[in-house]
N, C-alpha and C. Protein backbone atom coordinates (compact mmCIF):
# COMPACT_ATOMS: atom_id res chain seq x y z
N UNK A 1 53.51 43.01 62.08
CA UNK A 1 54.92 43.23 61.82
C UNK A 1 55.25 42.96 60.35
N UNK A 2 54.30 41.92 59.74
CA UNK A 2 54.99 41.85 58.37
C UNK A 2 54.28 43.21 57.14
N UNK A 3 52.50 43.65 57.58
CA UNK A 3 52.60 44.95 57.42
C UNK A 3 53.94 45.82 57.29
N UNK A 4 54.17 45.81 58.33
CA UNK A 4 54.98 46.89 58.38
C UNK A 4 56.40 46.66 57.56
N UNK A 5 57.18 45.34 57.40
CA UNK A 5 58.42 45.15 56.59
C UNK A 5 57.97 45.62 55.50
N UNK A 6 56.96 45.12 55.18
CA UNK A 6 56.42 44.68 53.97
C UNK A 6 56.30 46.59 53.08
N UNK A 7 56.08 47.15 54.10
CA UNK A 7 55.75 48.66 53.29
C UNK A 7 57.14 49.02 53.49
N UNK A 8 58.11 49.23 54.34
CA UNK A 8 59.65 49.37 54.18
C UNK A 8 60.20 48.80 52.79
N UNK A 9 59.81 47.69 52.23
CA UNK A 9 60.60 46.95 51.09
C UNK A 9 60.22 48.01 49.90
N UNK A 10 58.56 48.30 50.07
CA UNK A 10 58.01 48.82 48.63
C UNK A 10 58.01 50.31 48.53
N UNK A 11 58.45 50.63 47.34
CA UNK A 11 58.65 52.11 47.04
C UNK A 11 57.59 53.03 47.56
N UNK A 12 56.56 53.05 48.16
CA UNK A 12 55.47 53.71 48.91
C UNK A 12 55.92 54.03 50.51
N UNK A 13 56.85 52.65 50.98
CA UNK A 13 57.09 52.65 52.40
C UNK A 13 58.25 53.77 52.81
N UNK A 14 59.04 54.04 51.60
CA UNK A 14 59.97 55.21 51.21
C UNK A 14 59.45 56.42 52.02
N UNK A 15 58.20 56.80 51.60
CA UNK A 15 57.47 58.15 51.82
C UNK A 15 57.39 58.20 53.51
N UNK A 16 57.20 57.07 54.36
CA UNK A 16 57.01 56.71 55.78
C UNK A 16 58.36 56.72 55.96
N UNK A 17 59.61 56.66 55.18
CA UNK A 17 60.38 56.62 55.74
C UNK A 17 61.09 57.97 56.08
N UNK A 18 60.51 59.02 55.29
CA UNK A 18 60.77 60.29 55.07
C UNK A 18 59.64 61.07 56.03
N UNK A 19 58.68 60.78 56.08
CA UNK A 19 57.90 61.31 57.23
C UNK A 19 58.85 61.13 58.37
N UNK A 20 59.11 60.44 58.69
CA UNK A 20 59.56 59.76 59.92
C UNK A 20 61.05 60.75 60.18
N UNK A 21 61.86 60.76 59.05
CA UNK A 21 62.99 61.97 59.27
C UNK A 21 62.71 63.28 59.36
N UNK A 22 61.66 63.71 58.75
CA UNK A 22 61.19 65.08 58.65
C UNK A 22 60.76 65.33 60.95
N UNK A 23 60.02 64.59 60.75
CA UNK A 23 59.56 64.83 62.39
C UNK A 23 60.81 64.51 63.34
N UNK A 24 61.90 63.52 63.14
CA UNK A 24 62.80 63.57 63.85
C UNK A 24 63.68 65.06 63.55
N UNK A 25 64.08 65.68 62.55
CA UNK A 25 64.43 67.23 62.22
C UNK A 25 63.61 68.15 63.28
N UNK A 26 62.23 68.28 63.37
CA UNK A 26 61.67 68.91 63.24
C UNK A 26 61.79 68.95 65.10
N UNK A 27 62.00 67.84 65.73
CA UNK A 27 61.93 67.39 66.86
C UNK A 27 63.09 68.16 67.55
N UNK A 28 64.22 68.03 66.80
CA UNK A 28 65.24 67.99 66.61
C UNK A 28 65.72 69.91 66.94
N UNK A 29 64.83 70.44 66.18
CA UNK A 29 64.94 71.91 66.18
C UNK A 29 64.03 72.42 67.00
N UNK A 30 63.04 71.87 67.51
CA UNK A 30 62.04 72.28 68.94
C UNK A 30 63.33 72.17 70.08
N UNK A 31 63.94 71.06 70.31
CA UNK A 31 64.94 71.00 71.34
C UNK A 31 65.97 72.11 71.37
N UNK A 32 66.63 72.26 70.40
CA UNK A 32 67.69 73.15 70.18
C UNK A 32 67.13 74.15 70.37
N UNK A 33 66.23 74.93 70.38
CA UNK A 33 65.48 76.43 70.31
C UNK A 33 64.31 76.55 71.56
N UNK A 34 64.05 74.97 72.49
CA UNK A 34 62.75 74.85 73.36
C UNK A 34 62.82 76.10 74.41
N UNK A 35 64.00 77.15 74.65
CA UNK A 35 63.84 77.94 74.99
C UNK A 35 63.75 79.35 74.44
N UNK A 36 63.50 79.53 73.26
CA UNK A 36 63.04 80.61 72.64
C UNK A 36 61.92 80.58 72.31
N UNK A 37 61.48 79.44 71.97
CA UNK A 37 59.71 78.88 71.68
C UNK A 37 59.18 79.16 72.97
N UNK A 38 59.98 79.40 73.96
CA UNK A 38 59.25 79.08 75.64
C UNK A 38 59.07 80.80 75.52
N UNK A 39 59.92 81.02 75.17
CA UNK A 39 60.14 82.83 75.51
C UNK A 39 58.80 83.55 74.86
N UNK A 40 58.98 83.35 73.20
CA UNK A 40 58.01 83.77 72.81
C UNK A 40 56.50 82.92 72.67
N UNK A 41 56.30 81.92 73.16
CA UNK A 41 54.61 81.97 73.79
C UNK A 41 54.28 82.62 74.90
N UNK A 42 55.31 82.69 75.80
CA UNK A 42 54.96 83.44 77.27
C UNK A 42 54.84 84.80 76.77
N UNK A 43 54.99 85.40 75.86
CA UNK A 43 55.15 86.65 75.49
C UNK A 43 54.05 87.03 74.70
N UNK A 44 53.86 85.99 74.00
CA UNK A 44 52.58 86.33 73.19
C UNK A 44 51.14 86.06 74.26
N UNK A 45 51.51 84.91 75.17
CA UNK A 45 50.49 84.39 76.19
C UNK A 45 49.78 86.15 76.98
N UNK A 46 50.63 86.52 77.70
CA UNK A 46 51.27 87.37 78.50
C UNK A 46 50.32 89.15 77.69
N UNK A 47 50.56 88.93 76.58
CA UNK A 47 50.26 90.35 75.71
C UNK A 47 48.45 90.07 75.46
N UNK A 48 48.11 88.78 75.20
CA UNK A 48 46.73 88.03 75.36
C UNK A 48 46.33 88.65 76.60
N UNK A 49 46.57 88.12 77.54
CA UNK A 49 46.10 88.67 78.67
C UNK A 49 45.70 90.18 79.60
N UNK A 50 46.98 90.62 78.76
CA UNK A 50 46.72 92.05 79.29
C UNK A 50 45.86 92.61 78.33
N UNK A 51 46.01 92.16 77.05
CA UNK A 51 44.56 93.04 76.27
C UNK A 51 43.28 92.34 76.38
N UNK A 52 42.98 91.33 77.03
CA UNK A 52 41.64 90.81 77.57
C UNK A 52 41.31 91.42 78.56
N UNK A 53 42.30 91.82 79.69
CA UNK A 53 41.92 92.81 80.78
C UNK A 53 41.33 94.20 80.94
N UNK A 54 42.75 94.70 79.91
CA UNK A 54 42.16 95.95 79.26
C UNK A 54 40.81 96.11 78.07
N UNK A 55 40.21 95.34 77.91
CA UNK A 55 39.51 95.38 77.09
C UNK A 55 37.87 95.65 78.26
């Protein structure tokens, strides 16, 4: 635990602190959209398959 304060205090722990918002965003816009992401893998899944068949 003091690891961890300890990189929060120092200008390096900054960069972890910005990772950390970037993936909450990023999290953030998978949710808002988890059904268009759903749409188009099933679609791309779906187009895979039929040209493995046909092939």
């Amino acid at each position: 635990m003091k690891k961890f304060k300890k990189k929060l205090t120092q200008n390096n722990g900054m960069g972890m602190i910005e990772i950390i918002i970037i993936i909450l965003i990023l999290l953030a816009i998978a949710i808002i959209f988890r059904q268009q992401i759903s749409n188009i893998v099933t679609e791309v899944l779906q187009k895979v398959k039929t040209d493995l068949l046909g092939f």
